[in-house]
Protein backbone atom coordinates (compact mmCIF):
# COMPACT_ATOMS: atom_id res chain seq x y z
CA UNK A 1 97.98 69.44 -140.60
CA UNK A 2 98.01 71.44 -144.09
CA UNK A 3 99.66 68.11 -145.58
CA UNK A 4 96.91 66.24 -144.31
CA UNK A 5 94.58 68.92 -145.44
CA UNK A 6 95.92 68.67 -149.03
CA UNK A 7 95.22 64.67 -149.21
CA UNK A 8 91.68 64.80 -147.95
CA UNK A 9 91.70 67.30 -150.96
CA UNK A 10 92.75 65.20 -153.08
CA UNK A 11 90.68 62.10 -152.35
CA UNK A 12 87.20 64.81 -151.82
CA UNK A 13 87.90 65.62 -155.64
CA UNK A 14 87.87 62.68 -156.44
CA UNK A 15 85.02 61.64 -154.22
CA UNK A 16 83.31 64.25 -155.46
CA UNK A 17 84.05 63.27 -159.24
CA UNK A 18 82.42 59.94 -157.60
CA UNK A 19 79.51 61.38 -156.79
CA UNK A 20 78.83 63.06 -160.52
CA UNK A 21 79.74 60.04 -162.25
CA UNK A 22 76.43 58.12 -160.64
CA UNK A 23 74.83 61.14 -160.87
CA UNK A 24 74.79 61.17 -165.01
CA UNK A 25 75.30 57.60 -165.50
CA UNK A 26 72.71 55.50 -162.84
CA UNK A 27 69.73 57.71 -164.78
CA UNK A 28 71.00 56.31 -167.96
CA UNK A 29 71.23 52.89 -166.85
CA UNK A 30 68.10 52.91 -164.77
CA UNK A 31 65.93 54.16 -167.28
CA UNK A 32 67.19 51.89 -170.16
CA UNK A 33 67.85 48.43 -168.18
CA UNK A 34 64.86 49.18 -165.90
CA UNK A 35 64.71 47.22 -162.62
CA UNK A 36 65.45 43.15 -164.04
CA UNK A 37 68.61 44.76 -165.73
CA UNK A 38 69.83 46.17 -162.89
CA UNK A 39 68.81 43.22 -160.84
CA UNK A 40 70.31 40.62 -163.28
CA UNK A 41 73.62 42.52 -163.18
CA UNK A 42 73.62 43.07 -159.14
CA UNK A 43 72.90 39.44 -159.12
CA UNK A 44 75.55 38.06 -161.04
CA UNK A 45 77.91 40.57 -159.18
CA UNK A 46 76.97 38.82 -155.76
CA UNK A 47 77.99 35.42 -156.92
CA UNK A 48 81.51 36.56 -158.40
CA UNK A 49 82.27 37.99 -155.38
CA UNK A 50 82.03 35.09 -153.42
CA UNK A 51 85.31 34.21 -155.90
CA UNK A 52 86.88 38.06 -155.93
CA UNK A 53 86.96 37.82 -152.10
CA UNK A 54 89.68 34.67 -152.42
CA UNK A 55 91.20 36.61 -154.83
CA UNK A 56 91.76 39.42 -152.65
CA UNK A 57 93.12 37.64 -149.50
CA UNK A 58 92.70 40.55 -147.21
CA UNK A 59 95.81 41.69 -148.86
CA UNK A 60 94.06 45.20 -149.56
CA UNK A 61 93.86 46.59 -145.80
CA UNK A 62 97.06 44.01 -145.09
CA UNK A 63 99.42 45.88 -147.52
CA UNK A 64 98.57 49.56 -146.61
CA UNK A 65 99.04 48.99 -142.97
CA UNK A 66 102.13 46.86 -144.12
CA UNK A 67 103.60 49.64 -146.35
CA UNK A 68 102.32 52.83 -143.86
CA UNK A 69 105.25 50.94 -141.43
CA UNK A 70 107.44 50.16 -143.80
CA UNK A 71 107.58 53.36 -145.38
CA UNK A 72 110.74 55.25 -144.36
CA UNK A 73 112.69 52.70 -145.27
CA UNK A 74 113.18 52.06 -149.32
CA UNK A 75 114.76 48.79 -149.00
CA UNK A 76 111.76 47.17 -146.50
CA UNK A 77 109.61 48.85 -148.87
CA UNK A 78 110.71 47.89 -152.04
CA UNK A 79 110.33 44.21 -150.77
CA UNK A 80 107.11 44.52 -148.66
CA UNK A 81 105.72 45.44 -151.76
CA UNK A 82 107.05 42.22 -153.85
CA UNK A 83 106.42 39.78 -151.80
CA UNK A 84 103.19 41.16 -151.31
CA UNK A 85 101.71 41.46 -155.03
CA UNK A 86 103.20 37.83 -155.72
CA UNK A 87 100.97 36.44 -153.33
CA UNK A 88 98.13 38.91 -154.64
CA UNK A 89 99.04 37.42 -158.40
CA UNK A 90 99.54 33.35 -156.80
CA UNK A 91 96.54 33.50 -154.57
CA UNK A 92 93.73 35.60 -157.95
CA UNK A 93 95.16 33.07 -159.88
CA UNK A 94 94.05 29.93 -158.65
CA UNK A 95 90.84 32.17 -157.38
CA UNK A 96 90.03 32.92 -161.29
CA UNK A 97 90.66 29.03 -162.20
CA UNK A 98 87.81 27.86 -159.81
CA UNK A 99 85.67 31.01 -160.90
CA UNK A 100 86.11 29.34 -164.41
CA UNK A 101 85.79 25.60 -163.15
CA UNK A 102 82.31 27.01 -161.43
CA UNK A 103 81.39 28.72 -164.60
CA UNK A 104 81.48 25.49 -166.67
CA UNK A 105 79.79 23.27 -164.43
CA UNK A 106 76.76 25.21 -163.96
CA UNK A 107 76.41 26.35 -166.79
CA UNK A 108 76.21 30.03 -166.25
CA UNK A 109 76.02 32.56 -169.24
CA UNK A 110 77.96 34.87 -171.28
CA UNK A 111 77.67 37.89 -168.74
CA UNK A 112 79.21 35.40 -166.14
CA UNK A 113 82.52 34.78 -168.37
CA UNK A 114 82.59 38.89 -168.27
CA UNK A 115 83.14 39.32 -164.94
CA UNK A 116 86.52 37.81 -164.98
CA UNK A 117 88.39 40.23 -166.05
CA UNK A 118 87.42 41.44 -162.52
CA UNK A 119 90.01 38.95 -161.24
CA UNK A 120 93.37 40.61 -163.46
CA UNK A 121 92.50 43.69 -162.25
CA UNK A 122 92.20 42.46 -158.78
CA UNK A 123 95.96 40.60 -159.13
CA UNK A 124 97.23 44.08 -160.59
CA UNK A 125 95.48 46.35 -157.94
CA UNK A 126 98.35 48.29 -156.29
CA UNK A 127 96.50 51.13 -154.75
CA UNK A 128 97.26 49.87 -151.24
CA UNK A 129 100.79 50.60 -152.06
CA UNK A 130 99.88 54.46 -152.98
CA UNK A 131 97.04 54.45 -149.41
CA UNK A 132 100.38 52.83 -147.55
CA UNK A 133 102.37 56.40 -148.42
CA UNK A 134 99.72 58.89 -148.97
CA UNK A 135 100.13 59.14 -152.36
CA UNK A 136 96.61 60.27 -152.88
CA UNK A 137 97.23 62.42 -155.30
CA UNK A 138 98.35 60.01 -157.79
CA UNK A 139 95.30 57.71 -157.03
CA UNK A 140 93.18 60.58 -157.78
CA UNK A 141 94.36 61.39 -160.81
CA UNK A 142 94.39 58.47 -162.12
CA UNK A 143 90.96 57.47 -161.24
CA UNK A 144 89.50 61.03 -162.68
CA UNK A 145 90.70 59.57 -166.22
CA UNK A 146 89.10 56.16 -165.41
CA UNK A 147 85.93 57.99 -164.15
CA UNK A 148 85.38 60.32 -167.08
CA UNK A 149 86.06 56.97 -169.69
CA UNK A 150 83.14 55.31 -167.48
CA UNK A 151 80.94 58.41 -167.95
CA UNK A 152 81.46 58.78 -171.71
CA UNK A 153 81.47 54.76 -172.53
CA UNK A 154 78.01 54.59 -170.72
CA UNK A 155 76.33 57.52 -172.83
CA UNK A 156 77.78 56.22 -176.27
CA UNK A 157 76.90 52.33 -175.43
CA UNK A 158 74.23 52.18 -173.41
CA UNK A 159 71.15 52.79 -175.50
CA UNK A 160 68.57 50.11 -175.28
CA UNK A 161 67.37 47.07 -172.56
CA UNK A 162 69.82 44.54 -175.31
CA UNK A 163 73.05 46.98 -174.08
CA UNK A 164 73.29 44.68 -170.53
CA UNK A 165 76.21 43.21 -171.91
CA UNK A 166 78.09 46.38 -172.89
CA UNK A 167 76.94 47.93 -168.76
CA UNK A 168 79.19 44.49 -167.76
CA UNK A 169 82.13 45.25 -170.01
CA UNK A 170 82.16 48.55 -168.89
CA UNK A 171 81.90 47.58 -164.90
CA UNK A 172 84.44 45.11 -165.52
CA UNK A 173 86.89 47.35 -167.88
CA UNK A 174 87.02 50.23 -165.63
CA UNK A 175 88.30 48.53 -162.79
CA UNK A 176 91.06 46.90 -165.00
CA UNK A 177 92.16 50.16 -166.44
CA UNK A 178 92.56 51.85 -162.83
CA UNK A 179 95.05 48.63 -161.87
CA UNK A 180 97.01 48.97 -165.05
CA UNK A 181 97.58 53.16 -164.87
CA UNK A 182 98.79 52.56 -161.30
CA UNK A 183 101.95 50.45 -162.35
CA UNK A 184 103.11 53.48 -164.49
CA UNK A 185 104.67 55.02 -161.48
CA UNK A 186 105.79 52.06 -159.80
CA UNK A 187 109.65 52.96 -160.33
CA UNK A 188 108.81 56.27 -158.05
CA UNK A 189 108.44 54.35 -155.15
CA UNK A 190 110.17 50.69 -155.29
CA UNK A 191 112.83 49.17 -156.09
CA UNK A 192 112.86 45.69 -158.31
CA UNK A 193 114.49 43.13 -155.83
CA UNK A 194 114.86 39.49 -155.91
CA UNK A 195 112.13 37.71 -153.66
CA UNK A 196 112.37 34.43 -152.10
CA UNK A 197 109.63 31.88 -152.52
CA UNK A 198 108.98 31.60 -148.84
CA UNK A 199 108.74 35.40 -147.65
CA UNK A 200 105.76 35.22 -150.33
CA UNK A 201 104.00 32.97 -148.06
CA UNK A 202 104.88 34.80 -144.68
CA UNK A 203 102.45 37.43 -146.05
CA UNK A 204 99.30 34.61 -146.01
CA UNK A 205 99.00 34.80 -142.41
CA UNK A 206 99.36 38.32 -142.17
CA UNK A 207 96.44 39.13 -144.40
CA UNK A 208 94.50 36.23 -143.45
CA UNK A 209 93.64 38.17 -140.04
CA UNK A 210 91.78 40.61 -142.52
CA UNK A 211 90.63 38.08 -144.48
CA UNK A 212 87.64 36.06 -141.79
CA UNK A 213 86.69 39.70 -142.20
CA UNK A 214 86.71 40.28 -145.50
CA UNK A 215 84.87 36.59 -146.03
CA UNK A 216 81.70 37.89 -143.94
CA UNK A 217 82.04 41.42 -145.65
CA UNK A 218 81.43 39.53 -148.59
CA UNK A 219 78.28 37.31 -147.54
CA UNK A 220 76.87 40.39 -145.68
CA UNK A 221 76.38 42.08 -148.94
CA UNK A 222 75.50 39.71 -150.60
CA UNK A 223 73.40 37.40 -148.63
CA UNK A 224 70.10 39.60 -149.08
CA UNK A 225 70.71 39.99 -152.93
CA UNK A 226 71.39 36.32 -153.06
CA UNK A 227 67.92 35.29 -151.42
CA UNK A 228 65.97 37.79 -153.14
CA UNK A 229 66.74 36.75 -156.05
CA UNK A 230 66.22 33.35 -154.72
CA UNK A 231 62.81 34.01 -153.36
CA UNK A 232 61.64 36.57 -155.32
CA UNK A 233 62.72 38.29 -158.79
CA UNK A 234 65.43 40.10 -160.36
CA UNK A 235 63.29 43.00 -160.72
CA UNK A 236 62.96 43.40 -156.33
CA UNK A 237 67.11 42.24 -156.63
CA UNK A 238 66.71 46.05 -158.95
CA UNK A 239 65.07 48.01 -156.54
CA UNK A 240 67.07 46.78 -153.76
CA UNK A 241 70.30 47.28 -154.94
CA UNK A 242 69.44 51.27 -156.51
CA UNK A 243 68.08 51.80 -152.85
CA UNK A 244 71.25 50.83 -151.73
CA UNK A 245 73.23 53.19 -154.24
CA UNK A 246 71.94 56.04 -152.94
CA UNK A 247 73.61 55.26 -148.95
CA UNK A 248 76.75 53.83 -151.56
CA UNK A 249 76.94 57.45 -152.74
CA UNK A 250 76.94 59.90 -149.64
CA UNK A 251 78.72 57.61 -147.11
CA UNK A 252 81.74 57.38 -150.01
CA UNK A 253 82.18 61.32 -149.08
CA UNK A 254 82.51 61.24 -145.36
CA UNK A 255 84.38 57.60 -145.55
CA UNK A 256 87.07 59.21 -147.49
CA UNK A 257 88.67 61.25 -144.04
CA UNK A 258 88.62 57.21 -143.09
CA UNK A 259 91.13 56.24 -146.35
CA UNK A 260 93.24 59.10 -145.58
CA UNK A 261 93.62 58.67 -142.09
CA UNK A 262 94.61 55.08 -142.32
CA UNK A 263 97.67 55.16 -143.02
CA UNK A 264 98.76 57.94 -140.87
CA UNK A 265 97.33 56.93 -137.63
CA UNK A 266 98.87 53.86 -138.34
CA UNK A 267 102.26 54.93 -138.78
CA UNK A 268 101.56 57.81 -135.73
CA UNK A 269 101.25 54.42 -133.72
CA UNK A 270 104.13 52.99 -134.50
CA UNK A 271 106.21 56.34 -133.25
CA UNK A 272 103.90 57.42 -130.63
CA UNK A 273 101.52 55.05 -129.13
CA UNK A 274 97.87 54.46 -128.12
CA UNK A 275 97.51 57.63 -127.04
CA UNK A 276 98.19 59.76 -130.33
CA UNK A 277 95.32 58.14 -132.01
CA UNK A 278 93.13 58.32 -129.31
CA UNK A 279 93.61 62.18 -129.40
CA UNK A 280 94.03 62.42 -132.86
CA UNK A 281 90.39 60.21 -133.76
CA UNK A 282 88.29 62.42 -130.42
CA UNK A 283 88.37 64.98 -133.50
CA UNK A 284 88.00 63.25 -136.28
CA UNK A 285 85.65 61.52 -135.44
CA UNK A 286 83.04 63.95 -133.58
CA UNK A 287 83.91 65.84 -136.91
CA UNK A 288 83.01 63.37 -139.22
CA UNK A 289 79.57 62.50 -137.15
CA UNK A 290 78.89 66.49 -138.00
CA UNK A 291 79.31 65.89 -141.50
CA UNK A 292 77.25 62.67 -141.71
CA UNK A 293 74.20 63.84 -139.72
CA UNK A 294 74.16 66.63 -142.16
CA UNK A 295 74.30 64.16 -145.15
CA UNK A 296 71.64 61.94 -142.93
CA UNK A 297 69.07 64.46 -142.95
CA UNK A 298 69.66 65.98 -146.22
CA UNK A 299 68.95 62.94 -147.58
CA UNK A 300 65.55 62.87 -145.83
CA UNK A 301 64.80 66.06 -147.45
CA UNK A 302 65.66 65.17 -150.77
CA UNK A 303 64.89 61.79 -151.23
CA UNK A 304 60.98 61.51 -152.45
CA UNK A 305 61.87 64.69 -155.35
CA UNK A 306 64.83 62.67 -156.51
CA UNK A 307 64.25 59.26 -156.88
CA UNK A 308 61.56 59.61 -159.81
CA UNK A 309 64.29 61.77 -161.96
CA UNK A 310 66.98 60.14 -160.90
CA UNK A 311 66.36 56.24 -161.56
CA UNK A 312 63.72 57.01 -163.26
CA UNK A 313 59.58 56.09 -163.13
CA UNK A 314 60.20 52.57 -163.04
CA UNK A 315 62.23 52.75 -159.64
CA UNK A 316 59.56 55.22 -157.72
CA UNK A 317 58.89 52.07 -155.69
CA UNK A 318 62.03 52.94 -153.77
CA UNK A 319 60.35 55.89 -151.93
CA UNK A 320 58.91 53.89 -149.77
CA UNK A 321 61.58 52.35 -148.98
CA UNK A 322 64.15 54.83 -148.12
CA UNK A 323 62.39 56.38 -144.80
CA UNK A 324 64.35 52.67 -143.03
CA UNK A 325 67.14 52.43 -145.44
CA UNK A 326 68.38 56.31 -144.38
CA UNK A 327 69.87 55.97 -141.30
CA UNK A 328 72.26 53.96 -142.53
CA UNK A 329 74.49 56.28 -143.35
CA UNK A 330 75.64 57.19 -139.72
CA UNK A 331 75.10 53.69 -138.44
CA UNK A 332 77.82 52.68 -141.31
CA UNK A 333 80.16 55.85 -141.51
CA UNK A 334 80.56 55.58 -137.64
CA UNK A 335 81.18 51.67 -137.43
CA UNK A 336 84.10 52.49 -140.49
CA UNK A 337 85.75 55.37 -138.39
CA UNK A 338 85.99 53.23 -135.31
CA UNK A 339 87.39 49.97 -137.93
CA UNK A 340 89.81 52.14 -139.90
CA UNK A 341 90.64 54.95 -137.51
CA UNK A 342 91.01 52.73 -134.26
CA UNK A 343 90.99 48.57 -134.77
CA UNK A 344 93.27 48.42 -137.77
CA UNK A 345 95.70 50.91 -136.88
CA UNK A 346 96.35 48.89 -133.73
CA UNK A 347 95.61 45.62 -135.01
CA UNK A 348 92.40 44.90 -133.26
CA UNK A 349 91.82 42.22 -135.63
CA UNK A 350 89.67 40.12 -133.41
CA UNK A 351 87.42 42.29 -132.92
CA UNK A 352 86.98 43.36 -136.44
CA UNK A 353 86.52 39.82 -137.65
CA UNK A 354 83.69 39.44 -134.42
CA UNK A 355 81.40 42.45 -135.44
CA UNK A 356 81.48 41.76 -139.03
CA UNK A 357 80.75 38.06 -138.37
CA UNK A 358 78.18 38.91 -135.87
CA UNK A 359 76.42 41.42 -139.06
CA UNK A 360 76.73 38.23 -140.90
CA UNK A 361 74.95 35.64 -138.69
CA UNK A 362 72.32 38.19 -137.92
CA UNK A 363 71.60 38.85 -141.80
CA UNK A 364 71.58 35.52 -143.01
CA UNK A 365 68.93 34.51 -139.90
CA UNK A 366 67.00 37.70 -140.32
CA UNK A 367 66.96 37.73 -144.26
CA UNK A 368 66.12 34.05 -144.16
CA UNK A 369 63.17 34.13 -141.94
CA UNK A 370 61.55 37.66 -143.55
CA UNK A 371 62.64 37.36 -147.23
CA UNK A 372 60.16 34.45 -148.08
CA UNK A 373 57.74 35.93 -146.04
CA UNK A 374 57.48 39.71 -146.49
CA UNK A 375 59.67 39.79 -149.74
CA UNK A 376 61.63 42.92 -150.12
CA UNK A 377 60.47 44.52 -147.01
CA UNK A 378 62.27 41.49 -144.64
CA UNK A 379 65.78 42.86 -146.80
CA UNK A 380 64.97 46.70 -145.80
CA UNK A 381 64.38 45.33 -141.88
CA UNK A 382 67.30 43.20 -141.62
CA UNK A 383 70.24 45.58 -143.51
CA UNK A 384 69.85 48.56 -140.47
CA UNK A 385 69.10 46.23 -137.85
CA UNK A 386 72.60 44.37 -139.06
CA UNK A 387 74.45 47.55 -139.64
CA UNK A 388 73.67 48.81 -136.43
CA UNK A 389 74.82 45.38 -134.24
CA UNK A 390 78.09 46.17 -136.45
CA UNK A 391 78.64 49.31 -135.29
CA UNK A 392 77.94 48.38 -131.46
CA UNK A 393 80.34 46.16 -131.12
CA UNK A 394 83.19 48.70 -132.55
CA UNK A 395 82.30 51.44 -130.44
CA UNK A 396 81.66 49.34 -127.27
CA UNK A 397 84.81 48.37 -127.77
CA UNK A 398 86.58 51.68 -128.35
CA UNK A 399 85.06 52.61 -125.15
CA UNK A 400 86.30 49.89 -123.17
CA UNK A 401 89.38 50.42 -124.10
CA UNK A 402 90.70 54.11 -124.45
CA UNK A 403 89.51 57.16 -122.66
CA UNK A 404 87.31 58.00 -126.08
CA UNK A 405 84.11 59.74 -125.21
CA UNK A 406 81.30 61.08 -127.16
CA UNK A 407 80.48 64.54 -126.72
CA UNK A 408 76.56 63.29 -126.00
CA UNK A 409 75.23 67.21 -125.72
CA UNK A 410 77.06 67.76 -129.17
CA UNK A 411 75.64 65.08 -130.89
CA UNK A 412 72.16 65.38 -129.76
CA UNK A 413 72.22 69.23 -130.44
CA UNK A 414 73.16 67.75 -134.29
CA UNK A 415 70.57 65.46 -134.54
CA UNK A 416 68.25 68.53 -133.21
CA UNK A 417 69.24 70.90 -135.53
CA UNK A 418 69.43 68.37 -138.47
CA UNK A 419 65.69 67.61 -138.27
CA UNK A 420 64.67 71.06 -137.64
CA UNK A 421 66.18 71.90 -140.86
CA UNK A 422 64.87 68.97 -142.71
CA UNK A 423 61.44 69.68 -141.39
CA UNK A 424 61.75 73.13 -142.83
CA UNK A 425 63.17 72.16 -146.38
CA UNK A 426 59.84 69.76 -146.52
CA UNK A 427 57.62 72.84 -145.19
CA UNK A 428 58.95 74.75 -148.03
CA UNK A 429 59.37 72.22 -150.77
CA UNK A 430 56.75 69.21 -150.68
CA UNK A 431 54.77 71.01 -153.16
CA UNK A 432 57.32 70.78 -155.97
CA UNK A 433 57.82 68.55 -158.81
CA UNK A 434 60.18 65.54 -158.46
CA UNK A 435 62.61 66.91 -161.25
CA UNK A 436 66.57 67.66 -160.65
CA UNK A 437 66.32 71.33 -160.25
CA UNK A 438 63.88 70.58 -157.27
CA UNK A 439 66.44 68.52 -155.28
CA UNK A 440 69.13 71.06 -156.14
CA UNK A 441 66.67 73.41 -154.27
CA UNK A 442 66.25 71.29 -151.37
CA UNK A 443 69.44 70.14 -150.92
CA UNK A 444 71.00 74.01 -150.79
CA UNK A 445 68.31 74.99 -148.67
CA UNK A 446 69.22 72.47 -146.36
CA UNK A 447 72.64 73.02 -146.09
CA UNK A 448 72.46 76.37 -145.81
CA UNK A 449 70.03 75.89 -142.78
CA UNK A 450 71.55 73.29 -141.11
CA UNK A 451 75.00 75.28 -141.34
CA UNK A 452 73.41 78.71 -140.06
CA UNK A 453 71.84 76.88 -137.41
CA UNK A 454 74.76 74.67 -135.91
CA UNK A 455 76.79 78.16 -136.41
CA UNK A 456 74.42 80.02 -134.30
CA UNK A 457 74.28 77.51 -131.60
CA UNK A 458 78.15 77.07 -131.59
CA UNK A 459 77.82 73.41 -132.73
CA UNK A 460 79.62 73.98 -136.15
CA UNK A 461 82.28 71.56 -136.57
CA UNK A 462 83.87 72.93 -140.16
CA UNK A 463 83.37 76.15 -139.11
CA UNK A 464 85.36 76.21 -135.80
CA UNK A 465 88.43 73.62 -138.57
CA UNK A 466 88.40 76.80 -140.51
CA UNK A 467 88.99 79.75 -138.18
CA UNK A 468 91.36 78.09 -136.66
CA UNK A 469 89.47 76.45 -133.14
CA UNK A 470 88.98 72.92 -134.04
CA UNK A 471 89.86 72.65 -130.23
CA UNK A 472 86.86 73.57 -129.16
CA UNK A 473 83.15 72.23 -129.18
């Protein structure tokens, strides 16, 4: 448990290095871009990754289940992993020729051309190989360097509305430097050993169960950003996508107990069964849902005082947005920890591929029928309403199938206490101007309420992990 302990760790410090990167840099860019910068760049980013997703192959989630089993043995290992990041490097290859081939024949601009270095680091992204055997401390490491070059490149470069192309080479760069720093340590790990041509291609139909999935990941991002820019302007493609940052930012926190459990309730399944990870994820799980209810109302508390300061005056149109866009965060942090605690780690493939593809049929019919008629506002309606079909077809399923139950009184206690403390923060606060120490305010005062409270009424999750009852609720 400690060893598990010490990677979530890991991955919070970084997380939480994830969260202050944003934090400096999205004011910067906000305020200097304003809305059509943002919105030109988010758009552009849609249509590449209609190509990145080839590119990727479902090899990500396909190679850290593939090395979590494969593990304990340095020989399978060693060529798991080469067979494995030969198809990654055959399969970005041919995706970055048609990116190019698409480039040319539409015509498309100098920040299009950009984006493909997105494509070498995609071919060069080993991380699954460090997820695969916990090695989270490496990851994190690494990425700390990556994130403090992003931080520092973004205050020297970015400095005027004519700096767009610099905010692409960084976006681009940062990803690519991540890839390359992983290969460093390589030789810790694996073994060079010679590869036939044909066990390259055995791995195809391993990740292309993933992949369906990863295909309607794709279009269920970027459908709305793709038909709001369509039907409306770069500048609504702005707000959209900042709105969306925000929910980017706190579910990252609570999804990283996901990352970290991946691998090892996939490997517990190997050696034990069904049954370890349905008693390993009944605390997880319940635990998690304390965090992110937390998080959930928190962010109603803090939103309206921190969107003006944070994105700056331009982007106070996202206030009235947020109230729908809140939620979620629970909606999507509970539809992950059923995917990547549950369906991957015993191949439930099916039913991954069917809720995602469900989300996508449902956005691209919802955002089609609202987006040329109430703009923005049909975007905001369909992305919960998507999320939450998602997320119901994950946990009907875990309940079908394993003795899992939800500890209804717990959760609805949360959910109590959550507002109550939100409602008081507001009480208390409303009155205050929108400036950074005002959401620092808010956001302590909140936590420190919502923790007393659950405490008092036996509810508190963390609390009972660190006195040693995480039995009990």
């Amino acid at each position: 448990m400690k060893k598990v302990a010490t990677k979530i760790m890991f991955r919070l410090i970084y997380q939480l290095l994830s969260l202050l990167t944003p934090i400096i840099t999205i004011p910067i860019v906000s305020n200097v871009l304003g809305p059509a910068g943002i919105g030109e760049y988010k758009y552009l980013a849609s249509i590449v990754s209609y190509f990145l997703l080839f590119a990727g192959l479902g090899l990500g989630i396909y190679g850290n289940r593939t090395i979590a089993i494969a593990r304990d043995d340095r020989q399978k290992l060693s060529q798991s992993f080469w067979e494995i990041e030969l198809s990654s490097i055959l399969v970005s290859s041919l995706a970055l020729i048609a990116y190019l081939i698409f480039g040319l024949a539409t015509h498309q601009g100098g920040y299009y051309y950009i984006f493909s270095i997105s494509f070498i680091s995609t071919l060069l992204d080993i991380s699954w190989l460090y997820a695969g055997l916990e090695d989270f401390g490496l990851i994190t490491i690494v990425n700390i360097f990556v994130k403090l070059a992003l931080v520092a490149s973004t205050v020297l470069l970015i400095h005027k509305p004519s700096d767009l192309g610099w905010y692409f080479v960084i976006q681009t760069i940062q990803g690519l430097l991540s890839s390359l720093s992983l290969w460093l340590f390589v030789k810790k790990h694996v073994d060079f050993v010679p590869i036939k041509l044909k066990h390259i291609f055995k791995h195809f139909k391993g990740s292309a169960k993933f992949f369906t999935a990863q295909v309607a990941g794709t279009l269920y991002g970027a459908i709305p950003i793709n038909l709001l820019g369509f039907f409306t302007s770069l500048t609504v493609v702005g707000y959209y996508s900042n709105a969306g940052s925000i929910l980017g930012i706190v579910t990252a926190v609570v999804m990283v107990i996901d990352y970290v459990l991946l691998p090892r309730m996939t490997s517990g399944v190997e050696k034990h069964g069904k049954d370890y990870l349905v008693k390993n994820i009944e605390k997880t799980i319940h635990t998690q849902l304390f965090l992110i209810i937390g998080i959930m109302f928190a962010l109603f508390s803090v939103y309206a005082h921190t969107v003006p300061w944070f994105f700056g005056i331009k982007f106070s149109v996202i206030n009235h947005y947020m109230p729908f866009l809140i939620p979620i965060v629970l909606i999507q942090s509970l539809s992950s920890s059923v995917l990547n605690q549950y369906l991957i780690p015993l191949n439930y493939t099916k039913i991954y591929n069917l809720s995602i593809i469900a989300g996508v049929i449902v956005s691209f019919v919802v955002n089609l029928s609202l987006i040329p008629l109430l703009g923005i506002w049909g975007a905001i309606v369909a992305w919960p309403l998507c999320e939450l079909i998602v997320m119901s077809i994950r946990v009907r399923y875990l309940l079908k199938t394993s003795i899992f139950k939800f500890n209804l009184k717990l959760l609805t206690l949360l959910l109590l206490l959550g507002g109550i403390s939100a409602l008081i923060v507001f009480i208390f606060t409303h009155s205050m101007r929108p400036v950074f120490l005002t959401t620092g305010i808010q956001g302590g005062l909140f936590v420190a309420l919502y923790f007393v409270l659950t405490y008092l009424c036996k509810v508190n999750l963390i609390w009972n992990i660190l006195v040693g009852n995480g039995e009990k609720r």
